[in-house]
C-alpha atoms as a PDB file:
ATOM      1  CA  UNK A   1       0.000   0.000   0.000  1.00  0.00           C
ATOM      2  CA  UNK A   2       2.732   2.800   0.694  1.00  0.00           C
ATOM      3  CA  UNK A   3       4.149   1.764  -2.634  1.00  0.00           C
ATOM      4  CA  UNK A   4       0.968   2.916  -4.305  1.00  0.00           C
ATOM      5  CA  UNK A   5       0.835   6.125  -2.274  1.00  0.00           C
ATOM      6  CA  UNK A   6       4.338   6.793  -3.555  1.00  0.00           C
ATOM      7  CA  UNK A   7       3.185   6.337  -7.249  1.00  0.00           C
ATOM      8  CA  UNK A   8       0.401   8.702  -7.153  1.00  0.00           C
ATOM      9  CA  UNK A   9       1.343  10.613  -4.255  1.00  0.00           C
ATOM     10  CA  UNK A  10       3.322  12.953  -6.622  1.00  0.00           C
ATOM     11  CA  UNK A  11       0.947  12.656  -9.439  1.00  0.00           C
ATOM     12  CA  UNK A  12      -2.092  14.502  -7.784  1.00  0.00           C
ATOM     13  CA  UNK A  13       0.636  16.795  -5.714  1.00  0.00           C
ATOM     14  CA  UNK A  14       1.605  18.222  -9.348  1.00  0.00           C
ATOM     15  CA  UNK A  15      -2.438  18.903 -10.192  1.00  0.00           C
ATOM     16  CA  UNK A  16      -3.182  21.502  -7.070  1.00  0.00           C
ATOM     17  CA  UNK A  17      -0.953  24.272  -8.352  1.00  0.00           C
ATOM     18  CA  UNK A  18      -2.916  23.964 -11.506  1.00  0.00           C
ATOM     19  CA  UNK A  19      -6.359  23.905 -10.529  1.00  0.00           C
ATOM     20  CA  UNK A  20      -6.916  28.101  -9.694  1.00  0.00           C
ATOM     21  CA  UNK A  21      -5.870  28.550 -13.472  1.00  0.00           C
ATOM     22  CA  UNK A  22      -9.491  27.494 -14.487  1.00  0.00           C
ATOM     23  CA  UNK A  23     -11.971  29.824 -12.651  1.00  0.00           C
ATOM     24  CA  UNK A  24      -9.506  32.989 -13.651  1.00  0.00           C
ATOM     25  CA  UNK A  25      -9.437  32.267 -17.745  1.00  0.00           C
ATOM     26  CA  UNK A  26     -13.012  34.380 -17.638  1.00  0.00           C
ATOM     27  CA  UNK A  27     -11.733  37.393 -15.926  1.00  0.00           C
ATOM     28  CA  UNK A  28      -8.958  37.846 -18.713  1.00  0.00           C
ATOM     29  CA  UNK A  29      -9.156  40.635 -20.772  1.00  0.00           C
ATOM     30  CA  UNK A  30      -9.826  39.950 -24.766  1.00  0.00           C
ATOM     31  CA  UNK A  31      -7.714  42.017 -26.553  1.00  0.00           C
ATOM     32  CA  UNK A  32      -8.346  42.607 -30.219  1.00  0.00           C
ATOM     33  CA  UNK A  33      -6.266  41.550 -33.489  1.00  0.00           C
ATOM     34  CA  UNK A  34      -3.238  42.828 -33.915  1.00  0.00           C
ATOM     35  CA  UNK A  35      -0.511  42.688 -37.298  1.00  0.00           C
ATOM     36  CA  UNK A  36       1.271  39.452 -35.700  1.00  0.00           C
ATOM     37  CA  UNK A  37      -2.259  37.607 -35.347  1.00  0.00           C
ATOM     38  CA  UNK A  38      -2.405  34.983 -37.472  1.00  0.00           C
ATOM     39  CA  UNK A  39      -6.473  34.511 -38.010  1.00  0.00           C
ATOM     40  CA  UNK A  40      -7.963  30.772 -37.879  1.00  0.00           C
ATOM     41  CA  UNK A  41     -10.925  31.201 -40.390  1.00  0.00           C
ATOM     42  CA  UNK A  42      -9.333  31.915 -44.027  1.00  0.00           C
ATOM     43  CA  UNK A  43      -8.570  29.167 -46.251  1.00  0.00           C
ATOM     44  CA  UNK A  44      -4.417  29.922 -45.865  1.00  0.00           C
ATOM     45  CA  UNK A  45      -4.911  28.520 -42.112  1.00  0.00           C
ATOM     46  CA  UNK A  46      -6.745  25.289 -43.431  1.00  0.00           C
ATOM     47  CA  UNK A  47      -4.274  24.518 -46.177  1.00  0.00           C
ATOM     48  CA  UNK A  48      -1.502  25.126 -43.294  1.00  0.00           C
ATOM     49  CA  UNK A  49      -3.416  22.908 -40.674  1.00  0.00           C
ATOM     50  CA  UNK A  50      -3.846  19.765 -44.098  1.00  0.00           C
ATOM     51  CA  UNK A  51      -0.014  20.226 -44.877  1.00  0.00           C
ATOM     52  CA  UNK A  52       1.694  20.602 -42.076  1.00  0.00           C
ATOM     53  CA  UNK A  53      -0.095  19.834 -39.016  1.00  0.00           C
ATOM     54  CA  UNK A  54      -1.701  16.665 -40.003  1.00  0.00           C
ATOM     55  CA  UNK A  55       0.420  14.569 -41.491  1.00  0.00           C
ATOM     56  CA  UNK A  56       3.385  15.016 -38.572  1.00  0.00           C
ATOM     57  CA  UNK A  57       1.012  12.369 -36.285  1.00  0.00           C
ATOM     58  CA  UNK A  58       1.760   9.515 -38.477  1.00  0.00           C
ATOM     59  CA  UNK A  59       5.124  10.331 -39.031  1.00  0.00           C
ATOM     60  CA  UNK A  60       5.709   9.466 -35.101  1.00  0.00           C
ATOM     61  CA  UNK A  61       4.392   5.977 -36.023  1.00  0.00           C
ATOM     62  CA  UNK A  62       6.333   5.371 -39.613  1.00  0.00           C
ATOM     63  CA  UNK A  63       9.181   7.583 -39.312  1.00  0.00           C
ATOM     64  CA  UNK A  64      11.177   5.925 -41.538  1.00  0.00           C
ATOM     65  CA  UNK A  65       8.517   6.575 -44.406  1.00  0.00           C
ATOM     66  CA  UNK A  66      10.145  10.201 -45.583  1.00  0.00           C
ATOM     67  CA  UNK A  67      13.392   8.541 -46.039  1.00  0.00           C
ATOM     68  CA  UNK A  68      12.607   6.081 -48.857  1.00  0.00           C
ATOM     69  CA  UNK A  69      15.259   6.969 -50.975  1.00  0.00           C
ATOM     70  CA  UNK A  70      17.553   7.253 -48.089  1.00  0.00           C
ATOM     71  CA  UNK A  71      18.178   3.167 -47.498  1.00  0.00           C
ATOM     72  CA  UNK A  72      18.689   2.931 -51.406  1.00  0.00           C
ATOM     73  CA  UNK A  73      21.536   4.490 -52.200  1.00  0.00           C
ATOM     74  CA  UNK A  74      23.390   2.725 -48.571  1.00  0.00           C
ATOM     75  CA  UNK A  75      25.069  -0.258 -49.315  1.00  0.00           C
ATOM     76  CA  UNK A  76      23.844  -3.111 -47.280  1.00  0.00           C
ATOM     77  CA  UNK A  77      26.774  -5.641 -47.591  1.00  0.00           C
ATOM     78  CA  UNK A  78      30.326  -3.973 -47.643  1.00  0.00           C
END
C-alpha cells in the first residue's frame, strides 16, 4: 500500500498548483487583433493545418517513411 501512495502521491501533488488557473481564464481581458495575429478562419490557415499539421502524427508511427530513398543508395553488404 505505501508503494501505491508513492506512485500517485506525486501525481495529484503536481495537479493543485494547476487547478486556480481554471476559474480565472473568464476574468482575462480579450484584446483585439493585432498585425502578428495569425487569423484561424481563411482558407491559408486550413491549407496550413492539411499540410503541415496533419500529417506530422503519423510520421511518429512510420518515421522511416520520408526517407525512402535514403536506405537505397546505402550499401547493405560492404
Amino acid at each position: 500500500m505505501p508503494i501505491a501512495f508513492l506512485i500517485l502521491f506525486p501525481t495529484y501533488i503536481s495537479i493543485i498548483p494547476i487547478l486556480p488557473i481554471p476559474p480565472s481564464l473568464p476574468t482575462k481581458n480579450i484584446l483585439p487583433p493585432t498585425s502578428p495575429t495569425f487569423p484561424t478562419h481563411t482558407p491559408i490557415f486550413t491549407l496550413i493545418l492539411f499540410l503541415i499539421i496533419l500529417p506530422l502524427p503519423p510520421l511518429t508511427f512510420f518515421p522511416l517513411l520520408p526517407l525512402p530513398p535514403l536506405p537505397q543508395h546505402l550499401p547493405i553488404f560492404h
